[in-house]
Every structure is written in C-alpha cells, then in structure tokens.
N, C-alpha and C. Protein backbone atom coordinates (compact mmCIF):
# COMPACT_ATOMS: atom_id res chain seq x y z
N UNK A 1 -6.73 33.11 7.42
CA UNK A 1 -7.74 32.66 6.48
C UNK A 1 -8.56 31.56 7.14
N UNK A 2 -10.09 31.57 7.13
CA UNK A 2 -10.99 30.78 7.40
C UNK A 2 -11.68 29.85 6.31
N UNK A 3 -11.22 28.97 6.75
CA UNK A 3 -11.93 27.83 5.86
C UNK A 3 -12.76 26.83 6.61
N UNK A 4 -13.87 26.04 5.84
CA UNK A 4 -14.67 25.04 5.99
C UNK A 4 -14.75 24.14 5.22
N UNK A 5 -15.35 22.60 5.49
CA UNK A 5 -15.67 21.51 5.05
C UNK A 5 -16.00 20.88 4.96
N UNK A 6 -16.92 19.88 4.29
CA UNK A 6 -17.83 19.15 4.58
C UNK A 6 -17.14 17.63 4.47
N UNK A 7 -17.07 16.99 5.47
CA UNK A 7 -16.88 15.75 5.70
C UNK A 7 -17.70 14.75 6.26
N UNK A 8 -18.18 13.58 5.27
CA UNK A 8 -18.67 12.69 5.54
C UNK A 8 -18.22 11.21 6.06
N UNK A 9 -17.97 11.45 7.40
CA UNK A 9 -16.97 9.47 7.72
C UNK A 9 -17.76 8.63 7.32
N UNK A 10 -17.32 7.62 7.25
CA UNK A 10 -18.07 6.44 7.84
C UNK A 10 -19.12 6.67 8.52
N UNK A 11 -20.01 6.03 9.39
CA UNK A 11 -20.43 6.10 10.76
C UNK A 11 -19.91 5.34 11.61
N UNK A 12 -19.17 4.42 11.73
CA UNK A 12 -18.34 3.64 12.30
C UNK A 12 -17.24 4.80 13.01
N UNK A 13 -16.76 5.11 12.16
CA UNK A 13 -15.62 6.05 12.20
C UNK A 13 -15.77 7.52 13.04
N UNK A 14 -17.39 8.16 12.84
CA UNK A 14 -17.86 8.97 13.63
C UNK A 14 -18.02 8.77 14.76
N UNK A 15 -18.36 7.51 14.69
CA UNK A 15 -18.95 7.65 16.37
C UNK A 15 -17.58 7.16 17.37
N UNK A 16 -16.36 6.40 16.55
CA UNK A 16 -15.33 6.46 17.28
C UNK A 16 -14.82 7.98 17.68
N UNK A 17 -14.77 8.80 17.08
CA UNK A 17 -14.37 10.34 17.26
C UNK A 17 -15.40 10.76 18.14
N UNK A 18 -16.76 10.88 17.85
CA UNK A 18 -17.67 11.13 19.07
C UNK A 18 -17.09 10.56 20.86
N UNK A 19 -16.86 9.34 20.55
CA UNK A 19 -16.83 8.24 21.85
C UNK A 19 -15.19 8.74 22.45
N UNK A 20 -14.19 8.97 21.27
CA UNK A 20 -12.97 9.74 21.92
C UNK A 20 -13.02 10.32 22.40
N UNK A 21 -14.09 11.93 22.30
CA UNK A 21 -14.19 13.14 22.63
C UNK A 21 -14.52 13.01 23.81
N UNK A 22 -15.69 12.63 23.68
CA UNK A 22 -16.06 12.35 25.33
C UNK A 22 -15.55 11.82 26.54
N UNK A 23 -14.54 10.55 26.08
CA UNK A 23 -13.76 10.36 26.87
C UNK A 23 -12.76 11.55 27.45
N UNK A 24 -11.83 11.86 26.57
CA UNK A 24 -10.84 12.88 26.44
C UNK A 24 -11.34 14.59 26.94
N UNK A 25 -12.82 14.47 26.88
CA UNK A 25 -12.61 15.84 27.21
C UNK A 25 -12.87 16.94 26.44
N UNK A 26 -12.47 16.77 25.33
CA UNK A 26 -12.34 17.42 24.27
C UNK A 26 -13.06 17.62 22.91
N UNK A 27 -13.23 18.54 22.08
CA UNK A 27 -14.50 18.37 21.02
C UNK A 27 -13.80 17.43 19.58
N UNK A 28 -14.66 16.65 18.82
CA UNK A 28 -14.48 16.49 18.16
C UNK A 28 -13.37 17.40 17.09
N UNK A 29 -13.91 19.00 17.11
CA UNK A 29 -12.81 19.64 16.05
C UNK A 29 -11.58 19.72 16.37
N UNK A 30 -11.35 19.52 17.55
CA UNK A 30 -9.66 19.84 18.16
C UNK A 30 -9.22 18.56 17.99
N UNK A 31 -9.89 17.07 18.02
CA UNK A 31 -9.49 16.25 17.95
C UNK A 31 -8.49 16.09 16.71
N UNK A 32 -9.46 16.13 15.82
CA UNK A 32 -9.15 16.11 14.32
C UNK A 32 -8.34 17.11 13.64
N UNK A 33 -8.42 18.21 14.33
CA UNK A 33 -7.22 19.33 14.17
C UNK A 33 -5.72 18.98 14.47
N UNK A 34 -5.80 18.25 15.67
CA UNK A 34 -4.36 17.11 15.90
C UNK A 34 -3.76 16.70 15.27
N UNK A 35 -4.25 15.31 14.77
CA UNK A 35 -4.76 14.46 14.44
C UNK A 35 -4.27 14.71 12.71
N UNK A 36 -4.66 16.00 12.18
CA UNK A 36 -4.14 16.57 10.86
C UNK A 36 -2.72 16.99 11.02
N UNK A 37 -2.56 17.74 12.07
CA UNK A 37 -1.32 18.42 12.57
C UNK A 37 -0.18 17.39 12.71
N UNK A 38 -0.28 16.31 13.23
CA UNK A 38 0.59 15.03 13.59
C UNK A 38 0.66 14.36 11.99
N UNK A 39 -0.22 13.98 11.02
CA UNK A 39 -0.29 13.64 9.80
C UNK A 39 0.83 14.70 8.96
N UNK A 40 0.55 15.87 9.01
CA UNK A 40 0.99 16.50 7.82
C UNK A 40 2.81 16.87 8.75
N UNK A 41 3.47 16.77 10.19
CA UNK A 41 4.75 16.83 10.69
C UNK A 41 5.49 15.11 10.29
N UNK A 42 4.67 14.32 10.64
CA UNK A 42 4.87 13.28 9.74
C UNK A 42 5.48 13.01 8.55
N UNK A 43 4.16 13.94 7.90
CA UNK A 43 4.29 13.78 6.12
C UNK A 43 5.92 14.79 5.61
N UNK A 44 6.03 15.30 6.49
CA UNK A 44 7.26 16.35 6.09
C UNK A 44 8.19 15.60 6.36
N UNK A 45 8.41 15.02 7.61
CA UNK A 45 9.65 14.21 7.60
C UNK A 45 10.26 13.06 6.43
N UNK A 46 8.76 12.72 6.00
CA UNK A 46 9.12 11.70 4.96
C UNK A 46 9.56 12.08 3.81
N UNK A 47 9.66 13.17 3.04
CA UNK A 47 9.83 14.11 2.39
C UNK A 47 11.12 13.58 1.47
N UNK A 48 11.16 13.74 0.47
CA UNK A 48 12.71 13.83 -0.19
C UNK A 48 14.24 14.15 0.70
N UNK A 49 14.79 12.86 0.95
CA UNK A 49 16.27 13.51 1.94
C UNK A 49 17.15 13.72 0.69
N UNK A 50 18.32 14.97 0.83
CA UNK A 50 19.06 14.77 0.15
C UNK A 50 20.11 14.16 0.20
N UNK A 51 20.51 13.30 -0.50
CA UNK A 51 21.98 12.56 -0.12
C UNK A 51 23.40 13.14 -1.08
N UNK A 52 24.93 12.87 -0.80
CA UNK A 52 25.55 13.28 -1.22
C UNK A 52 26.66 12.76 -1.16
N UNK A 53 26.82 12.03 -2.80
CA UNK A 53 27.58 10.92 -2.82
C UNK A 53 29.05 11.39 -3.46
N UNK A 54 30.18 10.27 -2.79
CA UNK A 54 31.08 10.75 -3.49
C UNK A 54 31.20 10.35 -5.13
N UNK A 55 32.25 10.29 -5.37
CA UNK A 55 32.23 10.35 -7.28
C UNK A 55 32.95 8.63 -7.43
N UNK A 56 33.18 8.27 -6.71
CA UNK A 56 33.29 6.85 -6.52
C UNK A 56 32.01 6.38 -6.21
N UNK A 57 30.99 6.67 -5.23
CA UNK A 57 30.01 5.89 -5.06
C UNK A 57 29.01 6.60 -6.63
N UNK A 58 29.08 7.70 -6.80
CA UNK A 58 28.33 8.45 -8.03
C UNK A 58 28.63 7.62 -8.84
N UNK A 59 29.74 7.12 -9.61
CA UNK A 59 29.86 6.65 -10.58
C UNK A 59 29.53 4.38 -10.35
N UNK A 60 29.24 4.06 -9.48
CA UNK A 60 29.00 3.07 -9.01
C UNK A 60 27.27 2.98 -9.46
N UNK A 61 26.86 4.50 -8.77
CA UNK A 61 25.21 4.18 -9.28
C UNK A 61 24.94 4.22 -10.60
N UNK A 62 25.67 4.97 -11.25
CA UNK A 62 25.38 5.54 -12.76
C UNK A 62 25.56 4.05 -13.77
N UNK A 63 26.79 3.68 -13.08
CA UNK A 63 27.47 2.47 -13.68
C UNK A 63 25.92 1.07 -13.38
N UNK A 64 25.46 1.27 -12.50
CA UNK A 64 24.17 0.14 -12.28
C UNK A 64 23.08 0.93 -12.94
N UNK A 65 22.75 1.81 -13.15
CA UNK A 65 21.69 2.45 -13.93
C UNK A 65 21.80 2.14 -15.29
N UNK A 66 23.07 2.42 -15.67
CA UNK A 66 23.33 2.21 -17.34
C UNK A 66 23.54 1.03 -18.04
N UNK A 67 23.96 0.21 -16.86
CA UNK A 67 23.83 -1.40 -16.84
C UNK A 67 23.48 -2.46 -15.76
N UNK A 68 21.78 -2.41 -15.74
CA UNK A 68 21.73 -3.10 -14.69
C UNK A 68 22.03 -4.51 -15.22
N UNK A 69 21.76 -5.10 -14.20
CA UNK A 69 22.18 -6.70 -13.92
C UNK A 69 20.76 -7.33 -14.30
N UNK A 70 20.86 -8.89 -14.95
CA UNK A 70 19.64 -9.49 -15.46
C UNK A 70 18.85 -9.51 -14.34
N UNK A 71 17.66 -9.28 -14.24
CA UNK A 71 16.96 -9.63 -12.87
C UNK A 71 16.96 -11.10 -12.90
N UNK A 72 17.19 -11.60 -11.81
CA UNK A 72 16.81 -12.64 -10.58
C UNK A 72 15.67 -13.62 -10.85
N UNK A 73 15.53 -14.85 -10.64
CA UNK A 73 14.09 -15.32 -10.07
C UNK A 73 13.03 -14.48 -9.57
N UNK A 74 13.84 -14.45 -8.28
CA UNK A 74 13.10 -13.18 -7.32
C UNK A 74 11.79 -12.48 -8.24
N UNK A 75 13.22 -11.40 -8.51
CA UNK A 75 12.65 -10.36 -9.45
C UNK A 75 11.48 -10.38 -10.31
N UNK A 76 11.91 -11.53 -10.94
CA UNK A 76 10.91 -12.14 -12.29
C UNK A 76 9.33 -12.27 -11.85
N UNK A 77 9.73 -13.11 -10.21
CA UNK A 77 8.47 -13.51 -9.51
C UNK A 77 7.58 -12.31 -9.27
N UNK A 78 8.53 -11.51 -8.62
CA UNK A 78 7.85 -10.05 -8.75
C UNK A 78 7.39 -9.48 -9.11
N UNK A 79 7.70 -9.09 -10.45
CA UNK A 79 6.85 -8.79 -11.92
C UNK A 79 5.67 -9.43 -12.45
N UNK A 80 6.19 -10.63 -12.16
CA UNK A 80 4.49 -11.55 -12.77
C UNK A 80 3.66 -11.32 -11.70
N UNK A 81 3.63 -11.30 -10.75
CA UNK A 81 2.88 -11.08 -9.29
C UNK A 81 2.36 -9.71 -9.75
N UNK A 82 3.06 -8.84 -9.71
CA UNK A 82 2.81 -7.20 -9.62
C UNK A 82 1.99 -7.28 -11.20
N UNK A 83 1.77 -7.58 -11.75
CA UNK A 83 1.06 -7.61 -12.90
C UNK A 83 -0.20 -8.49 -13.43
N UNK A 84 -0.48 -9.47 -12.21
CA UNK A 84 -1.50 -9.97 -12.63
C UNK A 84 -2.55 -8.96 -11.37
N UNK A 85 -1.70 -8.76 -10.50
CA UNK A 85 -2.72 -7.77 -9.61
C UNK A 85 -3.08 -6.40 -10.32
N UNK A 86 -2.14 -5.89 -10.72
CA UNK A 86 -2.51 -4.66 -11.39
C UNK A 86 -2.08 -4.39 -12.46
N UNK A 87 -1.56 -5.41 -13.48
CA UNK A 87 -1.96 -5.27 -14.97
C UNK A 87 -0.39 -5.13 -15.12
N UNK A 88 -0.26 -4.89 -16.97
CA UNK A 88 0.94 -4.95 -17.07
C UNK A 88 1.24 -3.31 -17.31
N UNK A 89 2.58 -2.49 -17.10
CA UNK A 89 2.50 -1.41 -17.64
C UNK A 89 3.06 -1.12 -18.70
C-alpha cells in the first residue's frame, strides 16, 4: 500500500533535514523514513511488560491498593504543584 503526506516543519527544522541530507548523502525521504522506523522499534519496546507476581507479592499490592497509606508532605507538595499547573481534576 502507497501512501502520502503533507508535512509542514518548522523551517528551522527543514532546513536541518535539508543540511543532514547533504551532508550524509542521502535524500531527505530516507532520512525521515529512519528516523520513523527507529521511533516506532522504540515505541514497541516501551510497550506494556507483563509481570508475574507471586500471591504473596499479589496480595501485598492489592493490600496497598485497598488501603493506601496517608500521603506524605512530599506527596501533598505534589498535588498542589500538579494542580496549580494544570488545574485540579
């Protein structure tokens, strides 16, 4: 399947990809074809791992889920921080 797209950079940003190419050899589309290719092997690794706990550590998380602990200073600080930047939820 063939696809196309219209992408508008920066110009800052273009002419770094222009100024790569030329160095390198290579055209702009292969650059960026990479460049996607390395992004999205990346993006997979980061992916959901599965883990697999025993029923001692299972029941350890469940047991902090169902009763967490008062938050902290810390914590508190955290919240007021995280909420005057981006509101409360």
């Amino acid at each position: 399947m063939e696809s196309t797209f219209n992408w508008k950079p920066e110009q800052t940003l273009l002419q770094k990809l222009i100024d790569f190419a030329r160095q390198t050899g290579q055209s702009p589309e292969i650059i960026v074809t990479e460049a996607v290719k390395l992004y999205l092997e990346h993006s997979e690794k980061q992916s959901i791992e599965e883990i697999t706990l025993s029923e001692r550590d299972w029941d350890i998380l469940v047991s902090a889920l169902e009763n967490p602990p008062e938050p902290n200073q810390a914590l508190k600080a955290a919240i007021r921080e995280h909420q005057q930047k981006y509101g409360k939820w």
